[in-house]
Protein backbone atom coordinates (compact mmCIF):
# COMPACT_ATOMS: atom_id res chain seq x y z
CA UNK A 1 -20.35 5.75 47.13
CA UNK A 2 -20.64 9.21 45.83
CA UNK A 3 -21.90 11.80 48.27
CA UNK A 4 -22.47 15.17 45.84
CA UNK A 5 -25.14 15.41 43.44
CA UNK A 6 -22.56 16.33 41.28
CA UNK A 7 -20.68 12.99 41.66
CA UNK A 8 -23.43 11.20 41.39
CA UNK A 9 -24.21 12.24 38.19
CA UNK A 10 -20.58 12.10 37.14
CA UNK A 11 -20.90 8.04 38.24
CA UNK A 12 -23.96 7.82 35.70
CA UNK A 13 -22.07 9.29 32.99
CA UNK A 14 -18.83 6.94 33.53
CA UNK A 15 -20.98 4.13 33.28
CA UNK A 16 -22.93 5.02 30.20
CA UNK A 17 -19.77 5.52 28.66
CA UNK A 18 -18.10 1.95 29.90
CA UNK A 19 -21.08 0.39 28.45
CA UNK A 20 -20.51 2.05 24.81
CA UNK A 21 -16.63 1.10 25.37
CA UNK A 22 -16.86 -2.34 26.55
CA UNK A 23 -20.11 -2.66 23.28
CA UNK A 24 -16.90 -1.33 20.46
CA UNK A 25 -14.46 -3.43 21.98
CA UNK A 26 -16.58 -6.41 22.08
CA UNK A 27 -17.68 -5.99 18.66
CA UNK A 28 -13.97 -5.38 17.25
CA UNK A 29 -12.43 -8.59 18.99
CA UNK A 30 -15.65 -10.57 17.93
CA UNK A 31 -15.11 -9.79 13.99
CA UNK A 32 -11.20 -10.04 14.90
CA UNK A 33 -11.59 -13.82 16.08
CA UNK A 34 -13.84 -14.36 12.59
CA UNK A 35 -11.81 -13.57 10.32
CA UNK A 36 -8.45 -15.00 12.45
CA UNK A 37 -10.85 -18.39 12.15
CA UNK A 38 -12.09 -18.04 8.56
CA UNK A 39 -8.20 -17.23 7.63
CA UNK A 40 -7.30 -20.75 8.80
CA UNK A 41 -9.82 -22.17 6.06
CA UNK A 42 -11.61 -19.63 3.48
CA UNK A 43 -9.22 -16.83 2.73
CA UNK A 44 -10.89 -15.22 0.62
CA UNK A 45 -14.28 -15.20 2.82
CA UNK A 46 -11.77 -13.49 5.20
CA UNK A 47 -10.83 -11.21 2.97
CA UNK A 48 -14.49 -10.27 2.59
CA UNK A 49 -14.82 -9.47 6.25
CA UNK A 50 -11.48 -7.20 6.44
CA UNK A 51 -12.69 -3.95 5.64
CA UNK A 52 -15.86 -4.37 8.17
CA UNK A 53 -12.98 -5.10 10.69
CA UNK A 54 -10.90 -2.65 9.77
CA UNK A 55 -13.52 -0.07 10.37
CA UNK A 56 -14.62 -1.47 13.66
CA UNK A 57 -10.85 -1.13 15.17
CA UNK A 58 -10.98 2.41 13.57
CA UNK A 59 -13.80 3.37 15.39
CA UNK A 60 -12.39 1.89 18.77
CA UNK A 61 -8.95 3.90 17.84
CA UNK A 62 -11.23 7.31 17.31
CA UNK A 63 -13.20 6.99 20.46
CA UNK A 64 -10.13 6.10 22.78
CA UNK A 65 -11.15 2.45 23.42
CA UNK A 66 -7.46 0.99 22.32
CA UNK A 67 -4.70 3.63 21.23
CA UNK A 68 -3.54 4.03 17.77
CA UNK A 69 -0.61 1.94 17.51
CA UNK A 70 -2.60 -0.63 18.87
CA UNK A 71 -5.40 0.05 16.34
CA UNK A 72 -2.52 -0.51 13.15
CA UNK A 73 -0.88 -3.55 15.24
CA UNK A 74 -3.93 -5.33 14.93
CA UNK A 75 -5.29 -4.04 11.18
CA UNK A 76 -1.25 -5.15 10.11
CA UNK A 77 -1.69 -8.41 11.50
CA UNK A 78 -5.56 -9.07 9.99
CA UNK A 79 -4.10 -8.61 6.86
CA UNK A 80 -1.28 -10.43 7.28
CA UNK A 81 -2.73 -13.64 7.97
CA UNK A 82 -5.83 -12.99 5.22
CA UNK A 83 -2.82 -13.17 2.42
């Protein structure tokens, strides 16, 4: 446990900030699973959803939640499998 006022407040920040991460992350893997389902049967449904996933893995890639290779792995494989 934090003993400093300093680190205490430092523990409170950390936290606020995991909650915001784990919120981007969850919502990029949620749309990610979507369209990865929708692709197996409505393409172009999936294609539809694309760009609102594309900007959700952008936003996780600008606020440091996944790097950026990881960030065009994924967006090259989304639209891979939505052709």
């Amino acid at each position: 446990m934090p003993i400093t006022k300093s680190a205490k407040k430092a523990v409170r920040g950390s936290l606020r900030k995991k909650a915001l991460n784990d919120q981007r992350k969850r919502a990029m893997k949620e749309i990610i699973k979507k369209i990865d389902k929708l692709s197996k049967t409505n393409k172009a449904e999936a294609l539809k959803l694309l760009s609102s996933a594309f900007a959700a893995i952008d936003k996780a890639a600008g606020k440091g939640v996944i790097k950026k290779n990881n960030a065009a792995r994924k967006k090259s494989r989304l639209s891979r499998i939505t052709k």
